[in-house]
N, C-alpha and C. Protein backbone atom coordinates (compact mmCIF):
# COMPACT_ATOMS: atom_id res chain seq x y z
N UNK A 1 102.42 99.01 106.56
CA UNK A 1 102.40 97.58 106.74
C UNK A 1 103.46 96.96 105.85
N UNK A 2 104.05 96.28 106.55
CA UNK A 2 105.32 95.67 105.76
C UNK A 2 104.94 93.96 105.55
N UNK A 3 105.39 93.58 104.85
CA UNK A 3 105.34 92.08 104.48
C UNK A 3 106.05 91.05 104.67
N UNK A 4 106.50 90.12 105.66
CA UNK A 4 107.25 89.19 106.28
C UNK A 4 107.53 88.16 104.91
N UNK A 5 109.22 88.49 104.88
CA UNK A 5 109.48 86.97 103.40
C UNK A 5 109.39 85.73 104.35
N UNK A 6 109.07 84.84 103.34
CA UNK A 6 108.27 83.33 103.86
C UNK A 6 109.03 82.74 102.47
N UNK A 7 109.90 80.94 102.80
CA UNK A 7 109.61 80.51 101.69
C UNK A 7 108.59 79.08 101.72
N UNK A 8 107.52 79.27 100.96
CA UNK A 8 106.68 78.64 100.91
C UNK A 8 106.29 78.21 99.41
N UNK A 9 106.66 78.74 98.34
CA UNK A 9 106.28 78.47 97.13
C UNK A 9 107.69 77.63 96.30
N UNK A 10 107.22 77.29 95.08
CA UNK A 10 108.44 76.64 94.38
C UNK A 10 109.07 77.36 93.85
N UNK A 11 108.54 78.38 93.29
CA UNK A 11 109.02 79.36 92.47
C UNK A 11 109.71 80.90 93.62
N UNK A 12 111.06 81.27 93.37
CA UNK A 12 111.33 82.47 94.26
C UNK A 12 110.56 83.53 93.37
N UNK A 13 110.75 84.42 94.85
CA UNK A 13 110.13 86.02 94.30
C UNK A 13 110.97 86.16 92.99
N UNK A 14 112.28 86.14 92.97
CA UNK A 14 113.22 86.96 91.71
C UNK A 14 112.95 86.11 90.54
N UNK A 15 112.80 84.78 90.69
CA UNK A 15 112.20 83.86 89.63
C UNK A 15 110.96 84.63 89.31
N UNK A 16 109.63 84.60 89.96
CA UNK A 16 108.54 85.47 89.63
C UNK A 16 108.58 86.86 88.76
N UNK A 17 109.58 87.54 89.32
CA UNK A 17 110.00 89.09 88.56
C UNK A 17 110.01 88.88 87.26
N UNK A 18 111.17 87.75 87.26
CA UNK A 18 112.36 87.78 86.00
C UNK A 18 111.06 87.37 84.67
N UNK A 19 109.79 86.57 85.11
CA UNK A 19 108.94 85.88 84.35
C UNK A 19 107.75 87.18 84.57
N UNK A 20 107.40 87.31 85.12
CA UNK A 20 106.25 88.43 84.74
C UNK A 20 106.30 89.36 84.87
N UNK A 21 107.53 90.30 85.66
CA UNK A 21 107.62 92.03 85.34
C UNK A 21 108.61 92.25 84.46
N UNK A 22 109.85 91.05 84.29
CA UNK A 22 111.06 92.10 83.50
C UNK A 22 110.97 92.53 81.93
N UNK A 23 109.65 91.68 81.59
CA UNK A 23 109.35 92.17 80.31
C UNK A 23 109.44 93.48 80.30
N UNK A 24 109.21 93.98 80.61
CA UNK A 24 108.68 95.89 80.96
C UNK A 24 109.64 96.78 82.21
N UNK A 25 109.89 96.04 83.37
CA UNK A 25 110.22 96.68 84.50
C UNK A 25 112.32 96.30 84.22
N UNK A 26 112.18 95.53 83.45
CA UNK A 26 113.73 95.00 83.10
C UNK A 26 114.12 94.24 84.35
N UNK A 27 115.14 93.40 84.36
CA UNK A 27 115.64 92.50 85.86
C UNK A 27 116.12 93.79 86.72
N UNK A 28 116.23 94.79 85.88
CA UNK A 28 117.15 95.32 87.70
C UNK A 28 116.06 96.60 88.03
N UNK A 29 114.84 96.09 87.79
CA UNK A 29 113.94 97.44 87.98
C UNK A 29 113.85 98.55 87.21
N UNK A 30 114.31 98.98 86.53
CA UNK A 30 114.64 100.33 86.17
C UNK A 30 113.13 100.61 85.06
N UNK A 31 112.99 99.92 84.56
CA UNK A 31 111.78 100.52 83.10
C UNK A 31 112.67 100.36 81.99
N UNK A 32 113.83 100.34 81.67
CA UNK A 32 114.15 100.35 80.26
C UNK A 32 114.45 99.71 79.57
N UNK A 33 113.27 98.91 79.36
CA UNK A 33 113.40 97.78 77.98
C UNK A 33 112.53 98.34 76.87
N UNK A 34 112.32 98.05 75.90
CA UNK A 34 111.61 98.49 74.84
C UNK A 34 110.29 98.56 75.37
N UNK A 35 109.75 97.13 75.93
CA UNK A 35 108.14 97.49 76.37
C UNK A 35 108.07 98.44 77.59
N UNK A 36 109.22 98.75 78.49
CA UNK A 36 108.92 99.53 79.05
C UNK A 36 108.95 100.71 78.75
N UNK A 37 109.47 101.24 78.54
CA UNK A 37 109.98 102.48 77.42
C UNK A 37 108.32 103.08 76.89
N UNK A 38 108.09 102.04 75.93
CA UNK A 38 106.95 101.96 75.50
C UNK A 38 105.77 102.29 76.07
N UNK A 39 105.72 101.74 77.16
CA UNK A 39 104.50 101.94 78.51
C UNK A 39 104.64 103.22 79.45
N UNK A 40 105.87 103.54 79.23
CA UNK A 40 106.21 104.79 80.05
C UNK A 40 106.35 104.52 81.52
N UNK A 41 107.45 102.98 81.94
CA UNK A 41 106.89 102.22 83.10
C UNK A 41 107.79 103.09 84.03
N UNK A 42 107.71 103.13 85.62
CA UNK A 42 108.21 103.96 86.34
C UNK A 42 109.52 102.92 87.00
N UNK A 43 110.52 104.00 86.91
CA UNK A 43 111.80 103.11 87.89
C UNK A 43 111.41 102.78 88.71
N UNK A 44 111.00 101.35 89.29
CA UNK A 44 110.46 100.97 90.62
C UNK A 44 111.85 101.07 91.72
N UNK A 45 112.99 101.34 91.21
CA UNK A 45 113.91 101.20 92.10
C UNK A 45 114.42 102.36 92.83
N UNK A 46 114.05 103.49 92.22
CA UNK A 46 113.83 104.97 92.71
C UNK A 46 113.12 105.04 94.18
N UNK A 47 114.48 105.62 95.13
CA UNK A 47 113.68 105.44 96.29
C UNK A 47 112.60 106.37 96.65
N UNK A 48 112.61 107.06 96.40
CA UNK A 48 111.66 108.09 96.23
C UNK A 48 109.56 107.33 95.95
N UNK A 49 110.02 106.69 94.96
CA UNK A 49 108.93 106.07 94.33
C UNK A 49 108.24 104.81 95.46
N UNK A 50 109.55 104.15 95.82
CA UNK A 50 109.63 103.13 96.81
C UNK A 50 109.09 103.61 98.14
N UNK A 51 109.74 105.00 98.84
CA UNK A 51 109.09 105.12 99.52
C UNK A 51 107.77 105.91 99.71
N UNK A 52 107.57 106.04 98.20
CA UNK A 52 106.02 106.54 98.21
C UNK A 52 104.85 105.81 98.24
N UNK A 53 105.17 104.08 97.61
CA UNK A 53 103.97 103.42 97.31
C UNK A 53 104.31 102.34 98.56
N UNK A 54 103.00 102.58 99.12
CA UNK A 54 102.41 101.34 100.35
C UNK A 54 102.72 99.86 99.89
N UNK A 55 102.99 99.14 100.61
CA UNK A 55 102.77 97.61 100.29
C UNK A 55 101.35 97.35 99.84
N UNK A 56 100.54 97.96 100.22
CA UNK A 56 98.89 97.69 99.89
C UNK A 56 98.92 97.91 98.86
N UNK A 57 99.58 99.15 98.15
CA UNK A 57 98.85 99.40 96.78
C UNK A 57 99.76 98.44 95.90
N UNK A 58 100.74 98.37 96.16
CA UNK A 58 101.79 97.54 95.72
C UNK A 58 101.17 96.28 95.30
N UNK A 59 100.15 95.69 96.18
CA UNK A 59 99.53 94.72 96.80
C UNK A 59 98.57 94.71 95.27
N UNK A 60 98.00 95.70 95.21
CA UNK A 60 96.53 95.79 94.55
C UNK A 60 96.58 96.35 93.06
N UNK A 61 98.17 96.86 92.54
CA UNK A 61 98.91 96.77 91.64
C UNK A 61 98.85 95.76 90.97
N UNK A 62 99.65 94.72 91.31
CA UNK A 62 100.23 93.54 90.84
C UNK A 62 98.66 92.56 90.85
N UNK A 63 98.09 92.34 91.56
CA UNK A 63 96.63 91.82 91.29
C UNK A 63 95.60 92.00 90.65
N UNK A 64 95.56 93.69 90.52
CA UNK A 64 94.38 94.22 89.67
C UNK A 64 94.64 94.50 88.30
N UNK A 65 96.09 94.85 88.46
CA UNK A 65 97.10 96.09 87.14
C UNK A 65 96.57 96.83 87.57
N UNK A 66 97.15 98.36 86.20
CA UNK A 66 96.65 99.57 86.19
C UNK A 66 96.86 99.54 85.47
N UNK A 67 95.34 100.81 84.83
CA UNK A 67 94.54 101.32 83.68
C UNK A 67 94.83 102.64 83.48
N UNK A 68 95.47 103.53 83.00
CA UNK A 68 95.17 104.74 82.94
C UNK A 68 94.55 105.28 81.27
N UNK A 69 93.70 106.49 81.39
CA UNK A 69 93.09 106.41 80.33
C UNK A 69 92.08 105.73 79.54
N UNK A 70 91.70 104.85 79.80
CA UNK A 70 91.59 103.51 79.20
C UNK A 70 91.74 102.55 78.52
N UNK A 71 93.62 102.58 79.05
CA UNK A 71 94.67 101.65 78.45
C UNK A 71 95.22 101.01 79.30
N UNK A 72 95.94 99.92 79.18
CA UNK A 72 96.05 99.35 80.38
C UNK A 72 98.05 99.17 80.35
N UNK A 73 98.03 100.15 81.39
CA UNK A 73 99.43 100.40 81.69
C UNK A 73 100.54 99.14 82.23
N UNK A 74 99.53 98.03 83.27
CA UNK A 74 100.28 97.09 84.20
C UNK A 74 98.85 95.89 83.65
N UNK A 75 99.35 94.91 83.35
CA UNK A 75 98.54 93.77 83.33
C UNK A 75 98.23 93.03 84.61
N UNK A 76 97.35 92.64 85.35
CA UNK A 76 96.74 92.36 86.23
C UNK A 76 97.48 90.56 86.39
N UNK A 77 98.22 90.75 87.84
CA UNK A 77 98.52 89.22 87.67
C UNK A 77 97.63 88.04 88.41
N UNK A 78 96.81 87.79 88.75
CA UNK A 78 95.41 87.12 89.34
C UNK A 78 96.14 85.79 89.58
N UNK A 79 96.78 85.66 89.22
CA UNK A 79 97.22 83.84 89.48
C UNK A 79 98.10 83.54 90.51
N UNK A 80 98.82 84.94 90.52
CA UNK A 80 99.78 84.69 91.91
C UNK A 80 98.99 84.50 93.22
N UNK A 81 99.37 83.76 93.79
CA UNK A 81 98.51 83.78 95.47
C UNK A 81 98.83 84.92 95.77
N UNK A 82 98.32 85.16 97.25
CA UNK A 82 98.65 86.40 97.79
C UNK A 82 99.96 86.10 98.69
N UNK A 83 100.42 85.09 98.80
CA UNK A 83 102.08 84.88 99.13
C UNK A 83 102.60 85.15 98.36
N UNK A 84 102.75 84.63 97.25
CA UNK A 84 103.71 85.25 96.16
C UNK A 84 103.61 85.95 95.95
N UNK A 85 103.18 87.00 95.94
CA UNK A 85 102.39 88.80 95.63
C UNK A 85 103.13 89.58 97.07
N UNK A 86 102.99 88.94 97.82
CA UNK A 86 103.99 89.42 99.47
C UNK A 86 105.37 89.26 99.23
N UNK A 87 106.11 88.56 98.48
CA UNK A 87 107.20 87.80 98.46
C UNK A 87 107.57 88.64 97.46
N UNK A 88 107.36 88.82 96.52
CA UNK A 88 107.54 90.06 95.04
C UNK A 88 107.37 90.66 95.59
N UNK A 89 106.69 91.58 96.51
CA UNK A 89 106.92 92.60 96.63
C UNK A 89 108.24 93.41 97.64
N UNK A 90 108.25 92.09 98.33
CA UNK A 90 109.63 92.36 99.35
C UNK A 90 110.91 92.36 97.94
N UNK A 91 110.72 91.63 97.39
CA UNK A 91 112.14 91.43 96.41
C UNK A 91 111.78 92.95 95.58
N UNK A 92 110.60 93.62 95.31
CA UNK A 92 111.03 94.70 94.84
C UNK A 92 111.39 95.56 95.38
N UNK A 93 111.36 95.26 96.85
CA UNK A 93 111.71 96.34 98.02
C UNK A 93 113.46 96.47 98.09
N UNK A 94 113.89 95.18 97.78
CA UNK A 94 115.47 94.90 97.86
C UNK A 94 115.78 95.74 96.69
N UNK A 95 115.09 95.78 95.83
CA UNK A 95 115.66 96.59 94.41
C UNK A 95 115.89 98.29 94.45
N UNK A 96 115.63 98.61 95.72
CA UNK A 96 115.72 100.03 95.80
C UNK A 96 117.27 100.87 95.77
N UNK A 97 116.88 101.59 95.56
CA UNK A 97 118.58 102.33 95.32
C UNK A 97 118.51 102.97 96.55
N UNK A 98 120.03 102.76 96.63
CA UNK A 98 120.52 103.31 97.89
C UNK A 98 120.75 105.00 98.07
């Protein structure tokens, strides 16, 4: 299932990124900023990775986070609608390496 971009919000998807993943995921995807580093975060831009994870989980990622261990790897973003959560996730789809 793929996710149709819509603009409907004030804020763009890459605006969204740049404010709640690049702490960790860095602007161009990759993981290597200090907190990511730190977290052990995965190149989301690796196509490999890209074409391993569903839009769903992608989906249920960014809404729920993830815990591994019982630490919490991805902070849970609850505030985004589920448009903006569709919309990020297409813009992380653009971030894939060719």
């Amino acid at each position: 299932m793929l996710f149709v971009a819509s603009i409907s919000q004030a804020e763009t998807p890459k605006e969204i990124f740049d404010r709640v993943c690049a702490k960790c995921h860095g602007k161009d995807g990759k993981g290597k900023t200090p907190e990511g580093i730190k977290r052990n975060i995965t190149n989301i831009t690796n196509a490999k990775f890209q074409e391993s994870l569903k839009d769903s989980d992608a989906f249920k990622r960014i809404k729920e986070g993830i815990k591994k261990d019982n630490k919490v790897k991805m902070e849970p973003e609850p505030n985004l609608s589920d448009e903006q959560v569709k919309e990020l996730i297409i813009y992380v789809r653009s971030l894939k390496e060719k």
